[in-house]
Protein backbone atom coordinates (compact mmCIF):
# COMPACT_ATOMS: atom_id res chain seq x y z
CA UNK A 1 123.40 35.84 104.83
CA UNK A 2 120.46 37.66 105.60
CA UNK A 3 118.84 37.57 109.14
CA UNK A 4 114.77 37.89 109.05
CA UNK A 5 112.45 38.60 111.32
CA UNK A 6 109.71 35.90 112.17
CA UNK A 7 106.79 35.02 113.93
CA UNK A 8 105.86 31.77 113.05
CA UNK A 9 102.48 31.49 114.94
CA UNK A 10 99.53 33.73 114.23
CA UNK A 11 96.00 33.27 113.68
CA UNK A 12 93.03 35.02 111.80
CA UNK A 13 89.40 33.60 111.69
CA UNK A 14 88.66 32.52 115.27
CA UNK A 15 88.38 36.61 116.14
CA UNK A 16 87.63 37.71 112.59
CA UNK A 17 90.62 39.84 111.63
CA UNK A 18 90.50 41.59 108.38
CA UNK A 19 93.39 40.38 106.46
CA UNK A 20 93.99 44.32 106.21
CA UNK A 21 94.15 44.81 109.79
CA UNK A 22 96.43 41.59 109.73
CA UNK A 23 99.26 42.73 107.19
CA UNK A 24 99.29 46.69 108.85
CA UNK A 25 100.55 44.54 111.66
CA UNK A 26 102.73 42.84 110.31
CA UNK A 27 104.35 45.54 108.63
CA UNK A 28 104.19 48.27 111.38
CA UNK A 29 106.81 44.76 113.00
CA UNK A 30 109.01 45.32 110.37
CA UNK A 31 108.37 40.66 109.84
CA UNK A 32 110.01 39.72 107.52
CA UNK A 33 107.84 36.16 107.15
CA UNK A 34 104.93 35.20 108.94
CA UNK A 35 103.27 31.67 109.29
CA UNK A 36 99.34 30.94 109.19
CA UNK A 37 98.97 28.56 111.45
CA UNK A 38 94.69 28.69 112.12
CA UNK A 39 93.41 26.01 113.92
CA UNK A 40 92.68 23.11 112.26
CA UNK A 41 88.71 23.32 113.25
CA UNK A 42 88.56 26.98 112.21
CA UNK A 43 89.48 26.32 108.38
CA UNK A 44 93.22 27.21 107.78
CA UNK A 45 93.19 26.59 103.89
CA UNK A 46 90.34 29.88 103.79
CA UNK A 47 92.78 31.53 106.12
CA UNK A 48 95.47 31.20 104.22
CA UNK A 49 93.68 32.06 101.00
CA UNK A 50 92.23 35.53 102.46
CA UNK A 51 95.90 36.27 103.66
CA UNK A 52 97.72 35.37 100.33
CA UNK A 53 95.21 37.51 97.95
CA UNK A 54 95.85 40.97 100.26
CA UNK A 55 99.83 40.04 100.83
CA UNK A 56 102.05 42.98 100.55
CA UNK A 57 105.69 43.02 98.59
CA UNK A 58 108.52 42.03 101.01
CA UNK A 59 106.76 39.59 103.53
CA UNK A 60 106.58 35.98 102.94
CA UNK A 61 103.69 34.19 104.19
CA UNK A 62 104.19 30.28 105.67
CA UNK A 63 100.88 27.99 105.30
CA UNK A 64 100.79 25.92 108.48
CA UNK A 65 97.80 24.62 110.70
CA UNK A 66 98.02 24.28 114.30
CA UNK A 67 96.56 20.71 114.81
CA UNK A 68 94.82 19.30 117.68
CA UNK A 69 96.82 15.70 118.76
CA UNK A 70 96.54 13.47 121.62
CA UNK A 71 99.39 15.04 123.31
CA UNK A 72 98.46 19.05 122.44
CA UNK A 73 98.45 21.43 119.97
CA UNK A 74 101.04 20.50 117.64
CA UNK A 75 101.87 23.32 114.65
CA UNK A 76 102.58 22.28 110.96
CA UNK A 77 104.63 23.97 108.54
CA UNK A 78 104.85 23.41 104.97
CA UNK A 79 106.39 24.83 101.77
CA UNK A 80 102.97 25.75 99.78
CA UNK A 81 99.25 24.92 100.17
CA UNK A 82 98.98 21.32 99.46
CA UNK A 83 99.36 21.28 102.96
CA UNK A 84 95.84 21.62 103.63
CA UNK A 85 94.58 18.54 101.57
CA UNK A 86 96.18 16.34 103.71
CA UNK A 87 93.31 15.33 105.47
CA UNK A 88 94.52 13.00 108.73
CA UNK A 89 96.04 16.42 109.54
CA UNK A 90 92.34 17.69 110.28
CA UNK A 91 91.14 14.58 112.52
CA UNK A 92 90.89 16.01 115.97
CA UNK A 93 93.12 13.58 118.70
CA UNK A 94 95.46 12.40 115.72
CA UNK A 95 98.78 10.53 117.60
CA UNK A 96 101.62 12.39 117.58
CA UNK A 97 103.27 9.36 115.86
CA UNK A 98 101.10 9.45 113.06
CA UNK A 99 101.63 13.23 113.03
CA UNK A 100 105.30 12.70 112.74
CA UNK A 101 105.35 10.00 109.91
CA UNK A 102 102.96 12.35 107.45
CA UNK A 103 105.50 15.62 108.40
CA UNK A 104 108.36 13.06 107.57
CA UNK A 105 106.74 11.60 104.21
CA UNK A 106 104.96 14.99 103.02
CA UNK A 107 108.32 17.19 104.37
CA UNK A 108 106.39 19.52 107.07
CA UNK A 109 108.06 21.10 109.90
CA UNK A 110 106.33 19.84 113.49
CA UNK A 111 106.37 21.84 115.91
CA UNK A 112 104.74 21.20 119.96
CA UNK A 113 103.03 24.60 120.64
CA UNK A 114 103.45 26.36 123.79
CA UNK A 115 104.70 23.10 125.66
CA UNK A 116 103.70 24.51 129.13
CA UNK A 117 100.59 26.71 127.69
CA UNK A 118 97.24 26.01 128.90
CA UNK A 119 97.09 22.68 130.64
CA UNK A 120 94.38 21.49 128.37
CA UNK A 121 95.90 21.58 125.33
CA UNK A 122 99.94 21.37 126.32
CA UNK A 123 102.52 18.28 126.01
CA UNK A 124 103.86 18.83 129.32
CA UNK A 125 100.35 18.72 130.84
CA UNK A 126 98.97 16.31 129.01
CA UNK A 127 101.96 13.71 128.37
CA UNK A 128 103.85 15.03 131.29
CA UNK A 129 107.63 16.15 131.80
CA UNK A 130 109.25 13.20 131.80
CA UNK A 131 107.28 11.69 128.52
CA UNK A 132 108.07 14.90 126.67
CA UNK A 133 111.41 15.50 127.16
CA UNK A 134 112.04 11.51 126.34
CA UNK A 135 109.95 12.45 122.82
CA UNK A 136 111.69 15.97 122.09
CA UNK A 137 115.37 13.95 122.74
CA UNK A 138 114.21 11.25 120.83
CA UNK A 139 112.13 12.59 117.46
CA UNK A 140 112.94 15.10 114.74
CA UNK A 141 110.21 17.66 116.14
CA UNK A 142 110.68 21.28 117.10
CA UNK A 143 109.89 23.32 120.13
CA UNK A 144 108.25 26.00 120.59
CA UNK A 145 110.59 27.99 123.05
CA UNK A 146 108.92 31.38 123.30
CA UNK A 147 105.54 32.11 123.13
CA UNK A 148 103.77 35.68 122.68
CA UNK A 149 100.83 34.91 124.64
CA UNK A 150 102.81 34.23 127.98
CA UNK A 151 105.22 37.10 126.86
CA UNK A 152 103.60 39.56 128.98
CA UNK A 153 104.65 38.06 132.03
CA UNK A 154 108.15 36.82 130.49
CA UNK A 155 109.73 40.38 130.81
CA UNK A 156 110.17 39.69 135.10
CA UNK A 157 113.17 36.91 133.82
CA UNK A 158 114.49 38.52 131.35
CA UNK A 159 117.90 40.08 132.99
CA UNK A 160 117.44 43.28 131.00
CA UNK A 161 115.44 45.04 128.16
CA UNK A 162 118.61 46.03 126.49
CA UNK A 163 120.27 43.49 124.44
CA UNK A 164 123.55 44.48 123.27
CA UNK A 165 124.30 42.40 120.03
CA UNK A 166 121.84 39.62 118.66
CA UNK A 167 123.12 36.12 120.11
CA UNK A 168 122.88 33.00 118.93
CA UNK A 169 120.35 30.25 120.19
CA UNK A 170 122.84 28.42 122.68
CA UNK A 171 124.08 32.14 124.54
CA UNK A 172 120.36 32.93 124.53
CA UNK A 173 120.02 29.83 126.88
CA UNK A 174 123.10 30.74 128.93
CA UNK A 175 120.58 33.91 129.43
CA UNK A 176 117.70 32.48 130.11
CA UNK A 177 119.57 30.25 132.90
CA UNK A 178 120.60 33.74 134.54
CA UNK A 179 117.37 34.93 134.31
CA UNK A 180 115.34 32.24 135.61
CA UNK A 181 117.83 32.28 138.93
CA UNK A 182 117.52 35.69 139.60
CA UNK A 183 114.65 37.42 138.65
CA UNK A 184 112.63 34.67 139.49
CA UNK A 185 113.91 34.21 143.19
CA UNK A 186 113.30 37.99 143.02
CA UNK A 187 109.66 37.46 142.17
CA UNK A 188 109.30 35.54 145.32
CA UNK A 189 110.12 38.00 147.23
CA UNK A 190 108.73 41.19 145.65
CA UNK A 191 106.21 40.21 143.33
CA UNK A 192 103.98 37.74 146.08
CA UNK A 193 101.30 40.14 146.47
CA UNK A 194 100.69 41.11 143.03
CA UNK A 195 101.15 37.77 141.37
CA UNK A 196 101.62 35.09 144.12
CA UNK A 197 102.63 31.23 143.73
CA UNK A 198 100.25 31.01 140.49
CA UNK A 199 102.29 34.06 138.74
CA UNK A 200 105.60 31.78 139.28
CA UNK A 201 104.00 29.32 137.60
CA UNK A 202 103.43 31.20 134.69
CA UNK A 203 106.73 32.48 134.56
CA UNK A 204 108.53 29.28 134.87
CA UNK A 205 106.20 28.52 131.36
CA UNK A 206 108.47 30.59 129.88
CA UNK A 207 111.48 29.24 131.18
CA UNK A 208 110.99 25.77 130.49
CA UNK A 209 110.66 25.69 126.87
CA UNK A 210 113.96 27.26 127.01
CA UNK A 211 115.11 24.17 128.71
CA UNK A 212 114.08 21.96 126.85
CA UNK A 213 114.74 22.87 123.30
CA UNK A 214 118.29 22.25 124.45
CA UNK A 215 117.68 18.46 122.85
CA UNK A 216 114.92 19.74 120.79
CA UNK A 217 115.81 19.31 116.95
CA UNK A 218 114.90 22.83 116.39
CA UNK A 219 112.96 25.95 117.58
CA UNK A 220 110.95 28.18 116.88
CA UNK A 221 108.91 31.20 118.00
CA UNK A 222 105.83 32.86 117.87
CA UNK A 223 102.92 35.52 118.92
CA UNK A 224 99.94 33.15 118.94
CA UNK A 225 98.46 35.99 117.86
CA UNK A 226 94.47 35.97 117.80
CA UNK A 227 94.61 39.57 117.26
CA UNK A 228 96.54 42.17 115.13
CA UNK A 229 97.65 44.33 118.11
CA UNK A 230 99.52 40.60 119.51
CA UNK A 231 101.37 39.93 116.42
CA UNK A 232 104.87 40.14 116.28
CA UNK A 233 105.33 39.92 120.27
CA UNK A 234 107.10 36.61 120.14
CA UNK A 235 109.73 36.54 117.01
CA UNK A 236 112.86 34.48 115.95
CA UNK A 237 115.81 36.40 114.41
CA UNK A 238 116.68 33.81 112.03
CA UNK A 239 120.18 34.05 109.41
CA UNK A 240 118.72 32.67 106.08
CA UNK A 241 119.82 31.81 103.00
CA UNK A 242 116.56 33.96 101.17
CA UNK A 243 113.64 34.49 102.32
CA UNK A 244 111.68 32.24 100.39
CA UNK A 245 109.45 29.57 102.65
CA UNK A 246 111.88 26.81 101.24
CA UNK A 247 115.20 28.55 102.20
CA UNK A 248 113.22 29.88 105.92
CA UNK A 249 112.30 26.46 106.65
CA UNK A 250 115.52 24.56 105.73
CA UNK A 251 117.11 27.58 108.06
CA UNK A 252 114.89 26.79 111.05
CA UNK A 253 116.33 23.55 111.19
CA UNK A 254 119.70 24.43 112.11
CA UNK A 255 119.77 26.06 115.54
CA UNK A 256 123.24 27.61 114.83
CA UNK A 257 121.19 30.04 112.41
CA UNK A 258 118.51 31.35 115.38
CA UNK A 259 120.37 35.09 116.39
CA UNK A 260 117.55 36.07 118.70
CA UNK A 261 113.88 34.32 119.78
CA UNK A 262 111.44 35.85 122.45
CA UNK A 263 109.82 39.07 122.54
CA UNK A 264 109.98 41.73 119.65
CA UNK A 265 113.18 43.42 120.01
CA UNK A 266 113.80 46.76 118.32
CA UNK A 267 117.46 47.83 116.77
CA UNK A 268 118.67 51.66 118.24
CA UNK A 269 122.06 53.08 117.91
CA UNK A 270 122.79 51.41 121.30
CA UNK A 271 122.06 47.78 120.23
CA UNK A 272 118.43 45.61 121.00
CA UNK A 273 115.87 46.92 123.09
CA UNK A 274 112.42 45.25 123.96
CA UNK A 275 109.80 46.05 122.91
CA UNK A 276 106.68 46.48 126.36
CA UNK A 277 104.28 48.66 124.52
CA UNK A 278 101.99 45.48 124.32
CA UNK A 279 102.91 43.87 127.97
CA UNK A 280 99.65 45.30 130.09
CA UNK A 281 98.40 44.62 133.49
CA UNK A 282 95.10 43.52 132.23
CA UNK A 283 96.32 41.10 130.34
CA UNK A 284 99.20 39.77 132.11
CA UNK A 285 95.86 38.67 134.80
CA UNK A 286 93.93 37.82 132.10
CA UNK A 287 96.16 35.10 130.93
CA UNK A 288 96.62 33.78 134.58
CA UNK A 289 92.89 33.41 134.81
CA UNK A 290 92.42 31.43 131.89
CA UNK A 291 95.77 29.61 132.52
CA UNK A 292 94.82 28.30 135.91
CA UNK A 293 90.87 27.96 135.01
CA UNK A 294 91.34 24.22 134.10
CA UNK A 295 92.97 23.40 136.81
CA UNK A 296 90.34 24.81 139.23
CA UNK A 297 87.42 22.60 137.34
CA UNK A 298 89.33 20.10 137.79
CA UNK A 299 89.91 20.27 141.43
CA UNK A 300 86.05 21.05 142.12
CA UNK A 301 85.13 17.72 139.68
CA UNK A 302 87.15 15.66 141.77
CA UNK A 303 85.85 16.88 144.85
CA UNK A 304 82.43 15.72 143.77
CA UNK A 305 83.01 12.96 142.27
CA UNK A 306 84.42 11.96 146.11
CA UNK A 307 81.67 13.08 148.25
């Protein structure tokens, strides 16, 4: 069977990428599928549209939304565009019950987005731990284990950047376990200065996910890319039957299938390497600033709301 290259979370309108600049992109990755997933605010159907008129040979392109429920950004996946005239889909707080019985009627894919993202739109924030890992054991709903946007700072627990041979979703764990007990202890003791207690944080966002798509139904992976230069920096290597949406999606299910899922890896002679062109300072602060901005406006609200 074939194994693609994915990124099954991208975005296009909210920065205004040319779907030009979008598809060089994708094709300078090597994807071999890509999901739409706009926001559901920012018009996905248009999105999706612009994307599927200036679509090159050899990539298939996923129609999904990223919707905005009571318990977080949830993404959708379906199998063609009549995925956007389903209208609850659009309603901003929809339950996450209601969420699951359309995906379960209409045959979408549901997905929670970056479970331990921002803390103003994540389930583990916003339901908490123990509520979310009770729903993820309990529903058919995926996870999304690695996320491009926190991938910058994901690098300190990965144990290498060489990966000999692709592995399959449950050794890719057994990694992640490794890594999350020794470079992060490391971290502590080296990395204090530059990224302190808050920059643990962030890195144990990218650990979790891992953890918990051990009950998950299924994974996936993405960039949550809001520009071209960010796509393709979370993937899933994913064995397939064809690379048709149907034949992707039916794949995704089945976490026996996933080979690889985290940052964009590149094949050499001497097996996987990872790709850190995109993994900059700047940014790696950047995203702690806005990651920990919530939490700060919080903590001054309640301080006046008690003096």
């Amino acid at each position: 069977m074939p194994e693609l290259t994915i990124d099954f979370h991208t975005h296009l309108l909210e920065k205004r990428i040319k779907p030009e600049d979008y598809w060089k992109a994708a094709k300078a990755k090597k994807l071999d599928a890509i999901a739409i997933t706009e926001h559901s605010f920012e018009n996905p159907a248009k999105a999706y549209e612009m994307l599927l008129e200036k679509k090159p040979r050899g990539i298939t392109l996923i129609p999904g939304i990223e919707i905005s429920s009571e318990a977080g950004h949830l993404l959708v996946l379906g199998k063609n565009k009549d995925i956007y005239s389903i209208e609850s889909l659009f309603r901003k707080g929809i339950s996450i019950k209601e969420a699951m019985a359309i995906a379960k009627v209409k045959g979408l894919l549901l997905i929670i987005a970056h479970p331990w993202g921002f803390s103003s739109d994540s389930a583990a924030y916003i339901l908490g731990e123990k509520k979310l890992k009770a729903l993820v054991e309990k529903e058919k709903i995926g996870i999304e284990a690695f996320n491009g946007m926190f991938g910058n700072v994901s690098s300190f627990f990965y144990a290498t950047n060489w990966v000999r041979k692709p592995m399959n979703f449950f050794d890719f764990l057994e990694k992640s376990r490794i890594g999350k007990k020794t470079r992060l202890s490391k971290l502590g003791k080296k990395g204090r200065e530059k990224l302190d207690k808050k920059g643990k944080e962030i890195l144990e966002r990218c650990t979790k996910p891992f953890e918990l798509s051990k009950n998950a139904a299924f994974v996936t992976a993405g960039s949550d890319a809001h520009n071209p230069k960010r796509i393709g920096t979370g993937i899933i290597k994913l064995t397939t039957k064809g690379k048709d949406i149907e034949s992707i999606l039916n794949a995704v299910q089945n976490k026996k299938n996933v080979k690889w899922i985290g940052p964009y890896v590149k094949e050499t002679s001497k097996g996987y390497t990872i790709d850190k062109t995109s993994m900059q300072k700047k940014e790696v602060l950047s995203g702690l600033k806005y990651a920990t901005k919530s939490k700060i406006v919080k903590k001054i609200k309640r301080k006046k709301s008690n003096s």
